[in-house]
Protein backbone atom coordinates (compact mmCIF):
# COMPACT_ATOMS: atom_id res chain seq x y z
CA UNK A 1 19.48 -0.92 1.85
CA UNK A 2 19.79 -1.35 -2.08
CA UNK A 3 22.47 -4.15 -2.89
CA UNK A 4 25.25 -3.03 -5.44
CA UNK A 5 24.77 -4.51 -8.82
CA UNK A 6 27.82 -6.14 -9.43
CA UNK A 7 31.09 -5.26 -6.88
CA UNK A 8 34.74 -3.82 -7.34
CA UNK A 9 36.19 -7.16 -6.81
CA UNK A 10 33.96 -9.46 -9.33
CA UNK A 11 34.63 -6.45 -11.60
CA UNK A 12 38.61 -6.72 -11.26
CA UNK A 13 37.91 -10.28 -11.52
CA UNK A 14 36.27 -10.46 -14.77
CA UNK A 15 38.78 -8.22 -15.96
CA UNK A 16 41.48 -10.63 -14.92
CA UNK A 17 40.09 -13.42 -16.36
CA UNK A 18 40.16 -11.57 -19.81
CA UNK A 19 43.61 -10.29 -19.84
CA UNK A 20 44.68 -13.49 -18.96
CA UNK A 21 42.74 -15.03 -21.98
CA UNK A 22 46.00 -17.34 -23.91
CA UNK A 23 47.32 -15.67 -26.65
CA UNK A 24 46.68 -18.53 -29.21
CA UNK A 25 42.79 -18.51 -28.81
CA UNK A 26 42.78 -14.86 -29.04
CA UNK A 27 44.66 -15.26 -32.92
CA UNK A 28 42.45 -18.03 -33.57
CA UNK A 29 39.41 -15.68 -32.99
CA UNK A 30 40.36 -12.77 -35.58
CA UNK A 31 40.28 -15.45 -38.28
CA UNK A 32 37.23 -16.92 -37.58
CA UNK A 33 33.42 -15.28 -38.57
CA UNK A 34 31.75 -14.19 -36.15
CA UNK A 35 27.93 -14.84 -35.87
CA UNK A 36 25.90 -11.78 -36.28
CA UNK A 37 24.90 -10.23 -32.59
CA UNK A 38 21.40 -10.51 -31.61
CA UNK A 39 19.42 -7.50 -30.93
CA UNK A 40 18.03 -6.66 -27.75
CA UNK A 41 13.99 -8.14 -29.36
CA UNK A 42 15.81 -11.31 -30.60
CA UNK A 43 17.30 -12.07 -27.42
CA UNK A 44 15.23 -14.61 -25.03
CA UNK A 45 14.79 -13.14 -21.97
CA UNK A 46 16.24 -15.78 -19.04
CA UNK A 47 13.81 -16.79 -15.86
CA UNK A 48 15.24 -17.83 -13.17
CA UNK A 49 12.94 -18.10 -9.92
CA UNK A 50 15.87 -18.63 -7.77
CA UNK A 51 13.22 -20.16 -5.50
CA UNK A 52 14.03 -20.39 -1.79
CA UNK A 53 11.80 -22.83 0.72
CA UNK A 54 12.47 -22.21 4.44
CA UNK A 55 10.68 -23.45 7.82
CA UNK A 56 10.01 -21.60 10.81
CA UNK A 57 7.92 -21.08 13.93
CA UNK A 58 5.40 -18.66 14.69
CA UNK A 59 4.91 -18.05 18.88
CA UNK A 60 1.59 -17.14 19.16
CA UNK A 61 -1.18 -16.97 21.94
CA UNK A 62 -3.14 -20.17 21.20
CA UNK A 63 0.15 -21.68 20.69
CA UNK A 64 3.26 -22.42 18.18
CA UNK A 65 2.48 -22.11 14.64
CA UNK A 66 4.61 -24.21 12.42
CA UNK A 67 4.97 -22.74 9.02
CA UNK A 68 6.89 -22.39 5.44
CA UNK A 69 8.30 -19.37 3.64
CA UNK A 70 8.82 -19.76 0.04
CA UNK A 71 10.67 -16.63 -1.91
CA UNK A 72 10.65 -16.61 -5.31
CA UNK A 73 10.09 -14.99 -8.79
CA UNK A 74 6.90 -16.06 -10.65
CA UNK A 75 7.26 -15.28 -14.12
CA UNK A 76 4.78 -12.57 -16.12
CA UNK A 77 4.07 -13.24 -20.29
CA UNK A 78 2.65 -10.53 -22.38
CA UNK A 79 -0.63 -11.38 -23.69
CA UNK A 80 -0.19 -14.06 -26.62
CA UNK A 81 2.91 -14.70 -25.92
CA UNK A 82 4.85 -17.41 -24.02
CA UNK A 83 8.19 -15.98 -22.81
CA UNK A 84 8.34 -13.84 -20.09
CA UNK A 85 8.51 -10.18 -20.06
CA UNK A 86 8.93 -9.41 -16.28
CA UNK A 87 9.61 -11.57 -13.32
CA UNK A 88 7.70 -10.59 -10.11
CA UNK A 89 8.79 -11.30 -6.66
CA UNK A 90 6.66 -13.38 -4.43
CA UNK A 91 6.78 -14.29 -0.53
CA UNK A 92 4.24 -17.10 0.49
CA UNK A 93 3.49 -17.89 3.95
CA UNK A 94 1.61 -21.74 4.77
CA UNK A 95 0.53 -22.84 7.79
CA UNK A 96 2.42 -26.30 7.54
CA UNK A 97 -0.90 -28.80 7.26
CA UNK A 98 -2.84 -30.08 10.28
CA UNK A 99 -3.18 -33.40 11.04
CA UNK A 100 -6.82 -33.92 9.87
CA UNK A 101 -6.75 -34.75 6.52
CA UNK A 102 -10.25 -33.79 6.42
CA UNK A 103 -9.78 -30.02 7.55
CA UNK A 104 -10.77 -27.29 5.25
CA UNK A 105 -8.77 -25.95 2.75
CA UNK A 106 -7.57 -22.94 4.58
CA UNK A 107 -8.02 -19.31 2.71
CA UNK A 108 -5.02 -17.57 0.83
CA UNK A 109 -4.70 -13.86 1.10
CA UNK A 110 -2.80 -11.74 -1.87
CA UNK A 111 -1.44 -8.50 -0.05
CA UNK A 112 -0.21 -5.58 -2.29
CA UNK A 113 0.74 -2.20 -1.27
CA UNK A 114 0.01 0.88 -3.20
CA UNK A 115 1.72 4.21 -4.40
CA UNK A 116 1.74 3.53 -7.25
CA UNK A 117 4.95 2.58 -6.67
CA UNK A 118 5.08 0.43 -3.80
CA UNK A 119 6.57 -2.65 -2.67
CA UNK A 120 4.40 -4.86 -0.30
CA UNK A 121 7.11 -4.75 2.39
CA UNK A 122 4.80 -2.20 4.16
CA UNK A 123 2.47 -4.48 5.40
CA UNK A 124 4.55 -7.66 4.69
CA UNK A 125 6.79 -6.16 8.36
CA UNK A 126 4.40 -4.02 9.24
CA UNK A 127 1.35 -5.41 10.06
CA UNK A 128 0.72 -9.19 8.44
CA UNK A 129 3.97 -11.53 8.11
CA UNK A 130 5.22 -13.32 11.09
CA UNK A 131 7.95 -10.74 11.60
CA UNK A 132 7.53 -6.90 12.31
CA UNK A 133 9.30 -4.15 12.49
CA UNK A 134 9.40 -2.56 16.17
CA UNK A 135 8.20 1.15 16.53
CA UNK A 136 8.32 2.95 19.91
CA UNK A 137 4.97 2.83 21.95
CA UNK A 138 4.10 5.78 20.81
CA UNK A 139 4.53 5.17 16.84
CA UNK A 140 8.16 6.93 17.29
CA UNK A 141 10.74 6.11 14.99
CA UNK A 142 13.81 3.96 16.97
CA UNK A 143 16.93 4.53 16.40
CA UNK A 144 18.32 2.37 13.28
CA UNK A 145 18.61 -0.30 12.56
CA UNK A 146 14.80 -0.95 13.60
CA UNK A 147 14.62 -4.35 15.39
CA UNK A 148 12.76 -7.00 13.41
CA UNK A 149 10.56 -9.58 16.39
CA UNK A 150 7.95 -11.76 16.08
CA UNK A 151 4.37 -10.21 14.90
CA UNK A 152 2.20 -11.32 18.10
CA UNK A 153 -1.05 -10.35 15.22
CA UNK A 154 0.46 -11.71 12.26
CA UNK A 155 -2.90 -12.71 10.32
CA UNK A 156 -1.00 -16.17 9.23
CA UNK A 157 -2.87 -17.11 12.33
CA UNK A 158 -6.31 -17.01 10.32
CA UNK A 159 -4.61 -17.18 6.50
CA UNK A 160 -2.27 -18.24 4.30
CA UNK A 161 -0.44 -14.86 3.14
CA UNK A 162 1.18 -14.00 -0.37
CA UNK A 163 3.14 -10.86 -0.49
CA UNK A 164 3.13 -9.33 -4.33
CA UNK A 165 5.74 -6.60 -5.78
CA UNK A 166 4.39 -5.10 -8.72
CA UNK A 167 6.99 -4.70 -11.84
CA UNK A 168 9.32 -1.73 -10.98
CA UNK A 169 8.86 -2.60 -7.15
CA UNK A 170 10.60 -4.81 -4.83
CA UNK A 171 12.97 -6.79 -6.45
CA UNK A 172 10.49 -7.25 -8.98
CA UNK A 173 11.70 -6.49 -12.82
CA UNK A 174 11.11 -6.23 -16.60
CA UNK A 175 13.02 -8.71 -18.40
CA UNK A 176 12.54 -7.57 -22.32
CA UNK A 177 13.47 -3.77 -20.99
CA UNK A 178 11.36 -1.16 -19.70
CA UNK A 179 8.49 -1.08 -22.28
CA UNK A 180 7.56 -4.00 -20.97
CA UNK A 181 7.48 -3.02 -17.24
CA UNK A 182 5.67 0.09 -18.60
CA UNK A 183 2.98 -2.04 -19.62
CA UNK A 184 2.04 -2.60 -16.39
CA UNK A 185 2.06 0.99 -15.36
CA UNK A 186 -1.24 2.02 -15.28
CA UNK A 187 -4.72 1.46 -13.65
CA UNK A 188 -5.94 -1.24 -16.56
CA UNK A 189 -2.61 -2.87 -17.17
CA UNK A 190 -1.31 -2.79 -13.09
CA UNK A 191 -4.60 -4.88 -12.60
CA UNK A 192 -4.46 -6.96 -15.84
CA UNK A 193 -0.86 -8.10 -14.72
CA UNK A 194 -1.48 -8.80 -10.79
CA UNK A 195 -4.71 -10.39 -11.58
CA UNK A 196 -2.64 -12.82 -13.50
CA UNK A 197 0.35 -12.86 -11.05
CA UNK A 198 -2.70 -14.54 -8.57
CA UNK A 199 -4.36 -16.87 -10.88
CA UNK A 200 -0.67 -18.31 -11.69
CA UNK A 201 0.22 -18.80 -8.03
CA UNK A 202 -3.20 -20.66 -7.45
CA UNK A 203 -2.86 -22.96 -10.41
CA UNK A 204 0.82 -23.85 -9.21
CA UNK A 205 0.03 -24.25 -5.46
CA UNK A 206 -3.31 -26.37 -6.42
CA UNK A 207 -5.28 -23.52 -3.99
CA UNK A 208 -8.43 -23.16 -6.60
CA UNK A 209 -10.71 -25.02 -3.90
CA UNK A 210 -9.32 -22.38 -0.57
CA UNK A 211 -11.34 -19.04 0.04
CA UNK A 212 -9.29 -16.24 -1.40
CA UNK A 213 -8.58 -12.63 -0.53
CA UNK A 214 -7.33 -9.67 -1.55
CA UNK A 215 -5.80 -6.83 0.48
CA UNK A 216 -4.43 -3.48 -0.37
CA UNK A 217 -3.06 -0.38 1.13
CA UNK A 218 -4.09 3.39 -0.18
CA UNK A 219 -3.35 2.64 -4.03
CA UNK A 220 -3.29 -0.84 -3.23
CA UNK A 221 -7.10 -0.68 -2.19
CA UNK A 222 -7.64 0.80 -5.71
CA UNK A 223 -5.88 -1.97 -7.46
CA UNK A 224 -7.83 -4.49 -5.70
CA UNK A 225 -11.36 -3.79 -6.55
CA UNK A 226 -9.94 -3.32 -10.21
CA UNK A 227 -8.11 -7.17 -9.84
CA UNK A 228 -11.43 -8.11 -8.38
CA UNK A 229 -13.36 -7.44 -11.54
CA UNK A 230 -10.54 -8.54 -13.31
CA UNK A 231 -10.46 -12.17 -11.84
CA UNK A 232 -13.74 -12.45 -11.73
CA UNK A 233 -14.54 -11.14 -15.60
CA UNK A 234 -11.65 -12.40 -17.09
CA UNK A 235 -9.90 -15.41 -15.12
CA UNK A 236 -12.81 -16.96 -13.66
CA UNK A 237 -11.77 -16.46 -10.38
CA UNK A 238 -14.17 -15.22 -7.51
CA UNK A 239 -13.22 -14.22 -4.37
CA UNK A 240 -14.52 -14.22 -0.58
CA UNK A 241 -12.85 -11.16 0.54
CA UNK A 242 -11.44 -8.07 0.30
CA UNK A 243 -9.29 -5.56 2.98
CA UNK A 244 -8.81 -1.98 1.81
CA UNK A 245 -6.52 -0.56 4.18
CA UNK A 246 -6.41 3.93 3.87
CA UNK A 247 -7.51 3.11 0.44
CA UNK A 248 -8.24 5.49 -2.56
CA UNK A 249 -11.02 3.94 -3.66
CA UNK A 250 -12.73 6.96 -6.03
CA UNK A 251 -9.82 9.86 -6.49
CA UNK A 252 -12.42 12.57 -6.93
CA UNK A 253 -13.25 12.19 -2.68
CA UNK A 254 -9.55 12.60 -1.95
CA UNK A 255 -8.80 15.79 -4.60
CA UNK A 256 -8.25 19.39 -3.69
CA UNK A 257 -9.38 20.64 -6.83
CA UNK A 258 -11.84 23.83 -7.10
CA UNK A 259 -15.07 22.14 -7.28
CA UNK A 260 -14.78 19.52 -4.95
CA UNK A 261 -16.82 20.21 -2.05
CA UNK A 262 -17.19 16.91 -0.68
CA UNK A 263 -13.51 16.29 -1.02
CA UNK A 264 -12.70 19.19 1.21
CA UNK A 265 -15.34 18.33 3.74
CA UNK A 266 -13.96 14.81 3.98
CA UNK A 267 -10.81 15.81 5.39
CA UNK A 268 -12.20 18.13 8.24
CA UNK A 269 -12.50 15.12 11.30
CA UNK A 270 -9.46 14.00 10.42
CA UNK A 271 -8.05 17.40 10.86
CA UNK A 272 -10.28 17.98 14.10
CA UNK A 273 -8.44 14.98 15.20
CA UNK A 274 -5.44 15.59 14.69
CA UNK A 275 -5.86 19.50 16.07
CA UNK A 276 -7.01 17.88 19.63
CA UNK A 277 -4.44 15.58 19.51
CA UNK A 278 -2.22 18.17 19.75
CA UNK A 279 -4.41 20.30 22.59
CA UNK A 280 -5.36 22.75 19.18
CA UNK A 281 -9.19 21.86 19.49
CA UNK A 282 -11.65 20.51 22.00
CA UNK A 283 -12.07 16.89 23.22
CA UNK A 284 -10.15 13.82 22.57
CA UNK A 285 -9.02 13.03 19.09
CA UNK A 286 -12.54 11.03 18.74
CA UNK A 287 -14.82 12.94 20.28
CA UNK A 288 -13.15 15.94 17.55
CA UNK A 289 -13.63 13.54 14.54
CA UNK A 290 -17.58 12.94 15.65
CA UNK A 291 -18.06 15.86 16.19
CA UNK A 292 -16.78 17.15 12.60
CA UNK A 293 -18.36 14.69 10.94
CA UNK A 294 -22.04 16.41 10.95
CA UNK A 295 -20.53 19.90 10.53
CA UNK A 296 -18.97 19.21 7.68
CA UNK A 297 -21.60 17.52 5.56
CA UNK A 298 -24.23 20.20 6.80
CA UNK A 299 -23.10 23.74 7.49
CA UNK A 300 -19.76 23.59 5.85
CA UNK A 301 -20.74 22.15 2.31
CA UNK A 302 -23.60 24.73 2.58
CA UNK A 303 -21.17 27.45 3.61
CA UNK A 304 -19.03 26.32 0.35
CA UNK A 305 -21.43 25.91 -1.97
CA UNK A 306 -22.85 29.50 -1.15
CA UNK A 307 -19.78 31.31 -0.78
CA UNK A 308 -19.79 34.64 -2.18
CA UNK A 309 -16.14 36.38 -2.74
CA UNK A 310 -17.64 39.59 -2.80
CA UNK A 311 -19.24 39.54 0.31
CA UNK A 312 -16.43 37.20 2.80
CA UNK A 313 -17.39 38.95 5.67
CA UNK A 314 -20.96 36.95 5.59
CA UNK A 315 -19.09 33.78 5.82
CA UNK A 316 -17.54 35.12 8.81
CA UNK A 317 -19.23 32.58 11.40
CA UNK A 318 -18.47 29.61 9.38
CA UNK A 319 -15.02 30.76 8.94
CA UNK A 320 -14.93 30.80 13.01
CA UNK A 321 -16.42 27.74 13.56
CA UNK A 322 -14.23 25.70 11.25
CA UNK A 323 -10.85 27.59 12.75
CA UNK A 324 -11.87 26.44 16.32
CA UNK A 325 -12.14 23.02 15.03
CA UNK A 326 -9.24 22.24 13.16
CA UNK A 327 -7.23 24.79 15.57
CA UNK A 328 -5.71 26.98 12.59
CA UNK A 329 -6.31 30.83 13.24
CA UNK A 330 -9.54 32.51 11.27
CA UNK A 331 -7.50 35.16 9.49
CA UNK A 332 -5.71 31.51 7.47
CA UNK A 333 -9.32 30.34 7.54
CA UNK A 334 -10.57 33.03 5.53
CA UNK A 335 -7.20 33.59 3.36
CA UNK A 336 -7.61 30.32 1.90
CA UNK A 337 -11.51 30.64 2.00
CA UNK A 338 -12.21 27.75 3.91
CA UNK A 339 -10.63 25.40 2.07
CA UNK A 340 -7.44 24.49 4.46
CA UNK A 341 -4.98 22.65 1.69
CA UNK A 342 -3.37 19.50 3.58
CA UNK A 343 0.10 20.97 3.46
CA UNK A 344 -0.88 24.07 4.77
CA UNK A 345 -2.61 22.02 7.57
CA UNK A 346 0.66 19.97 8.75
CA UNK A 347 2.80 23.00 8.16
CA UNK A 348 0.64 25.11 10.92
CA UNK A 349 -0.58 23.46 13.36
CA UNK A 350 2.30 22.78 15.33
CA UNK A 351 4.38 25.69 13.95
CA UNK A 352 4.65 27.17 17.57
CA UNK A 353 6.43 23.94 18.36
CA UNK A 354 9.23 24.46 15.66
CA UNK A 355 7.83 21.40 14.15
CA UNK A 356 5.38 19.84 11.25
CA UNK A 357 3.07 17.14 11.15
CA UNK A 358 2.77 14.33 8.45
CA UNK A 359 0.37 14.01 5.70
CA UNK A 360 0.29 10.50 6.75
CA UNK A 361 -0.33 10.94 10.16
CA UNK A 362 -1.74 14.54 11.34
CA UNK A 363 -0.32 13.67 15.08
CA UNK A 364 3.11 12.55 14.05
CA UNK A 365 5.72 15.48 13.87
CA UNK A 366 9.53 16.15 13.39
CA UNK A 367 11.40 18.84 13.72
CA UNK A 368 10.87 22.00 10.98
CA UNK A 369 14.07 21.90 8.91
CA UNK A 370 13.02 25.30 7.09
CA UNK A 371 10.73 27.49 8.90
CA UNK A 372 11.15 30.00 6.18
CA UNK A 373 9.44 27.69 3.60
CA UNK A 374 6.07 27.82 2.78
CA UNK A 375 5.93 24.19 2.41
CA UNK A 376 6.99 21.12 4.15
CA UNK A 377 9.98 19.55 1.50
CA UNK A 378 10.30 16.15 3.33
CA UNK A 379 7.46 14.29 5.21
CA UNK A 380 8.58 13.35 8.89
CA UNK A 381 6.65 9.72 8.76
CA UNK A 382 6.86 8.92 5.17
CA UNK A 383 10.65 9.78 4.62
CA UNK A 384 11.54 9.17 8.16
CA UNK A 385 9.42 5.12 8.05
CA UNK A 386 11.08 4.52 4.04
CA UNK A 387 14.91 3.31 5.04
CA UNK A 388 13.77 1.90 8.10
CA UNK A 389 11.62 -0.68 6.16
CA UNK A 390 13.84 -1.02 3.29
CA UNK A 391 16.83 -1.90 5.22
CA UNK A 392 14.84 -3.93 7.87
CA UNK A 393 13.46 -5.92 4.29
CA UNK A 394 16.60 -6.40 2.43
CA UNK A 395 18.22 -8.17 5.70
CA UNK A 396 14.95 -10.35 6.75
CA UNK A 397 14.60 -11.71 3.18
CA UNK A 398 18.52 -12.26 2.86
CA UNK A 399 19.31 -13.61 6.73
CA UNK A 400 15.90 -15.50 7.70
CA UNK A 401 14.55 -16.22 3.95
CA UNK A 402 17.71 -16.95 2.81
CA UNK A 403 17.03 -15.35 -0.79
CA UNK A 404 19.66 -13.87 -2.37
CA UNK A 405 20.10 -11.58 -5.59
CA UNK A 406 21.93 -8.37 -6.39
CA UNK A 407 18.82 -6.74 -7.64
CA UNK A 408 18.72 -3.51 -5.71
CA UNK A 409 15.16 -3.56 -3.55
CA UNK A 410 12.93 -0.55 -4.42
CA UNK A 411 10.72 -0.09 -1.66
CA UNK A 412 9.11 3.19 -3.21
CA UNK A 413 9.59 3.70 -6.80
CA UNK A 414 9.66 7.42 -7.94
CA UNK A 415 10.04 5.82 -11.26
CA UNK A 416 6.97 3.59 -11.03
CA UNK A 417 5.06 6.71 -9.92
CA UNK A 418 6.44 9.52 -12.55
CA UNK A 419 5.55 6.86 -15.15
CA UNK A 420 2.23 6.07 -14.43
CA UNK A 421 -0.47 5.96 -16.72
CA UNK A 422 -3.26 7.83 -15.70
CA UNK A 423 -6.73 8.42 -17.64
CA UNK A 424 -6.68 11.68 -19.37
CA UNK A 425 -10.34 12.50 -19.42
CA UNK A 426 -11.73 11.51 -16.18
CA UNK A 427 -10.36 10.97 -12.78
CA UNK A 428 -10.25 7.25 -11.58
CA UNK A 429 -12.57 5.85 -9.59
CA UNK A 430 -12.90 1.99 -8.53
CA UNK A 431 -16.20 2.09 -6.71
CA UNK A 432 -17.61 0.85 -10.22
CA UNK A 433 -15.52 -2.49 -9.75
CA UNK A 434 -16.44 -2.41 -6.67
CA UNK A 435 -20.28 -2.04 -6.79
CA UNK A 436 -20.25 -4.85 -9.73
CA UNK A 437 -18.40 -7.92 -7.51
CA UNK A 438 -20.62 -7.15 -4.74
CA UNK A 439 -23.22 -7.75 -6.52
CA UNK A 440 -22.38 -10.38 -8.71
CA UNK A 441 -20.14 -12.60 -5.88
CA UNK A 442 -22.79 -13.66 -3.83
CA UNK A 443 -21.59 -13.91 0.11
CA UNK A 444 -18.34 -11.31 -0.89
CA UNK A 445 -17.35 -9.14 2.31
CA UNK A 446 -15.50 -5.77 2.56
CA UNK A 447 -13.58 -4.58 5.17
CA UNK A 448 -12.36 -1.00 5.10
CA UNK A 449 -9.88 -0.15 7.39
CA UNK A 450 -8.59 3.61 7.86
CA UNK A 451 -6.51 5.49 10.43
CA UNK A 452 -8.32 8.14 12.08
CA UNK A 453 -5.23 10.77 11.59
CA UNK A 454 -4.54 9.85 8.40
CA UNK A 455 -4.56 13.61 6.15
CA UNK A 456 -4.06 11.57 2.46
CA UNK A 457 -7.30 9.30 2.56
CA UNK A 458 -9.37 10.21 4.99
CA UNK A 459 -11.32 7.86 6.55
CA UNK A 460 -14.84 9.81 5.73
CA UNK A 461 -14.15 9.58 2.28
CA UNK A 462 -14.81 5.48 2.07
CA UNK A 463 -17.34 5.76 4.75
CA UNK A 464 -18.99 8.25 1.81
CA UNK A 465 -18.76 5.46 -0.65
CA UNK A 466 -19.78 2.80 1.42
CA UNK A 467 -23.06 4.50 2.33
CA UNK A 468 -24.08 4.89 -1.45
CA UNK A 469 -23.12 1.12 -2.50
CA UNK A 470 -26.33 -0.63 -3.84
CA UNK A 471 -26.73 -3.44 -1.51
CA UNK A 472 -30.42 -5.18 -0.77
CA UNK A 473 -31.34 -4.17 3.05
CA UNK A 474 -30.29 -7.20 4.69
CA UNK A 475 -26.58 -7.61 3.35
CA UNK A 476 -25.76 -3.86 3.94
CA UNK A 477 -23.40 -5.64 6.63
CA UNK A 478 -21.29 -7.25 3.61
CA UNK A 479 -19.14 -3.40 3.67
CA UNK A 480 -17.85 -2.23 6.78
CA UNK A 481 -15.90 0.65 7.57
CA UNK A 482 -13.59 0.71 10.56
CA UNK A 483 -11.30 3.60 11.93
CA UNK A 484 -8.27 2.68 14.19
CA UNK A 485 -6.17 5.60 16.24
CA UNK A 486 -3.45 6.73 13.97
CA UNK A 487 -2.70 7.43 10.27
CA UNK A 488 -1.93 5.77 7.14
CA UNK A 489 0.21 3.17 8.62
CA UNK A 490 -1.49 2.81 11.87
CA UNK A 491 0.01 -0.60 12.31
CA UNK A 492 3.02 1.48 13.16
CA UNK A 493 0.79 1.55 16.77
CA UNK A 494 0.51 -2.24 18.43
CA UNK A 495 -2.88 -1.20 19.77
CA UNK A 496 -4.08 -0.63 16.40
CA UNK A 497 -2.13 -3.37 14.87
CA UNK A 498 -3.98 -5.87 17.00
CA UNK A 499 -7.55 -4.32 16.76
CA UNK A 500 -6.88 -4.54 12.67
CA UNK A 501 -5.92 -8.05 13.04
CA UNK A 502 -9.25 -9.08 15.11
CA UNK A 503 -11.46 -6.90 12.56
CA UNK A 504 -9.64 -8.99 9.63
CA UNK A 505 -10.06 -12.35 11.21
CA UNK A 506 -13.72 -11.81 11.69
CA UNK A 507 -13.87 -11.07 7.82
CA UNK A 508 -12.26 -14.22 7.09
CA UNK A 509 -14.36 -16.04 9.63
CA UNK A 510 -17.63 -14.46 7.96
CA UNK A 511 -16.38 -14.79 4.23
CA UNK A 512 -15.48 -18.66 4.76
CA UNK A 513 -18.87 -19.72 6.42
């Protein structure tokens, strides 16, 4: 949970100590001059990294693993200038060294989360740190306060990890006010700043000569192919890796807009697998998805693309083929044309139930708090996941990490994300970035990771853009696209946790060789 600024006692205290000022000094002070105050620009802004070094170990498999936890705050200068404007919160897990001096360096992994928004404590106790948040077997929610164990996957098994909070996230702030932290708030100066946040934490931790990753969730996937062209363009940095997890790589695949075909055909296996998860549509949840997948690139885009208003009753039989795959009736089929909005999705499909699914996860549900409503006000995973992380966070960094402050954490800004920059005149779009390190880092790899469930970034859209990357025949294998059961977060399910871990490692293991 949040931590109060400043409490009711050190207020009463302060106040105290000012009443109780002696009555001499205060005379003194109306005779002498007092020095102009400073304004808020002429004030230096203070750093303090309030840097915190702990040692613990990890049990594992193949055996202990020995390691250090450093939280701190690594400070962030506006271009041309040397003071800082923001200080951004940083959690670094090392392997403590091996005994062969002549071992390897071993690689470093930067892990943001996405939003925009977001802190990192997603996958920082979610899926990569050496402690995780427990879910039921099932992905349920437990009842709070969610139990914090040993991760049994943590990748520190395979790489040094470096958990990032972008400005406005976290416990991560502006320091010169919030034109400075709205600097930072948008595609070009989010990537400009975390590109530097890295090259700062290699040149202090002497890492240049270790393989180096990034990884990002949904936004977070964006960010990184942007950081990737920014390091490598701009801070002479190249890296071996990169993990997308439910990214957004190219925003035009994942919109609902008029004219976007392709967008609305992505999302129809991921519906089809979440309508058979819940007995709506034929087959298991994979054999749905598969199955979809052909459909809706041939018949369904055709069916689209030739749809005449005047005439709906021709587009009858696509209209009841598509209903008995995603399990909605026809008659909602052909009200919204064939072009099932996600909302509409998780607010019928289960309706019989009394409940509604998640856009995060099309198989989680909770129960309907407004039947009436057209819409679903409050996501089940999203809003039901958010306090459990951020109060599971606050207490793991203050108890085990043994960093303190009385910043409040933000684990998902609305502020960040009401704030953010976007391009005016186009929609953004990564896959650029992410065409031009391919092919100038020679040896780069690309894992893309995606829940099959998952309703906001469907897994077919990145298996889209990874079919039209220009790579020579023989190192098509650099991009790989995996899907794992679940949604968004489909660490939330150990299964999938694990499987994501083994995928990772053998990206490391193939980037590093």
């Amino acid at each position: 949970m949040p931590l109060p600024r400043f409490s009711r006692a050190a207020a009463l205290t302060a106040l105290a100590l000012v009443l109780s000022a002696p009555a001499v000094a205060q005379e003194a002070d109306k005779g002498a001059a007092k020095p102009p105050e400073k304004t808020q620009a002429e004030k230096k802004p203070v750093f303090d990294a309030q840097r915190a070094v702990t040692r613990h170990t990890l049990p594992l498999a193949a055996g202990p693993l020995a390691y250090t936890a450093v939280a701190e705050y690594l400070p962030l200068t506006e271009e041309g200038k040397d003071e800082p404007a923001a200080r951004v919160f940083t959690v670094t897990y090392t392997a403590d060294a091996p005994a062969d001096k002549n071992a390897p360096p071993r690689p470093v992994a930067f892990v943001f989360n996405g939003g925009p928004g977001a802190a990192a404590a997603y996958l920082h106790l979610g899926a990569l740190g050496p402690k995780i948040v427990r879910f039921a077997d099932d992905g349920a929610i437990l009842r709070p306060p969610a139990p914090v164990t040993d991760n049994p996957d943590s990748w520190l098994a395979f790489t040094d990890l470096v958990f990032i909070d972008p400005v406005g996230t976290g416990y991560s702030r502006g320091l010169t006010g919030e034109e400075a932290e709205k600097r930072t708030w948008s595609p070009d100066g989010d990537a400009r700043a975390m590109a530097e946040i890295v090259r700062l934490w290699l040149a202090r931790n002497g890492r240049w000569d270790s393989p180096k990753l990034l990884v990002g969730e949904s936004y977070g996937g964006f960010r990184i192919a942007r950081m990737a062209a920014e390091l490598a363009g701009q801070q002479g940095v190249f890296l071996n890796g990169l993990i997308m997890l439910s990214p957004a790589v190219d925003f035009a695949t994942i919109s609902e807009g008029p004219s976007g075909l392709l967008a609305a055909a992505f999302k129809l296996p991921s519906y089809a697998a979440s309508a058979a998860f819940h007995h709506k549509a034929a087959g298991t949840p994979e054999e749905a998805a598969r199955n979809a997948e052909r459909f809706a690139l041939t018949d369904y885009v055709a069916g689209l693309a030739t749809l005449d208003l005047g005439r709906l009753d021709a587009s009858s039989p696509l209209f009841t083929d598509l209903a008995q795959r995603i399990g909605l009736p026809v008659e909602m089929i052909t009200r919204h044309r064939g072009r099932v909005p996600a909302r509409t999705f998780i607010r019928e499909i289960v309706r019989d139930k009394g409940r509604v699914a998640s856009l995060y996860d099309g198989t989680f549900t909770g129960p309907d708090p407004d039947p009436a409503s057209p819409r679903v006000a409050d996501d089940p995973f999203l809003d039901g996941t958010l306090p459990v992380y951020a109060t599971a966070f606050a207490g793991y960094v203050q108890r085990d990490l043994e960093f303190r402050t009385d910043t409040p954490f933000t684990l998902l800004s609305g502020r960040v994300n009401r704030n953010w920059e976007w391009p005016r005149m186009s929609v953004p779009s990564a896959t650029g970035e992410l065409q031009s390190v391919l092919s100038l880092t020679p040896g780069l790899r690309v894992l893309i990771a995606h829940g099959l469930t998952d309703l906001i970034t469907p897994y077919m859209a990145s298996a889209w853009i990874a079919r039209n990357l220009e790579l020579p025949a023989g190192e098509r294998d650099r991009v790989s696209v995996r899907t794992y059961p679940g949604g968004h977060m489909m660490y939330t399910l150990a299964p999938s946790r694990a499987a994501l871990a083994r995928d990772a490692r053998a990206l490391v293991d193939a980037a590093v060789r």
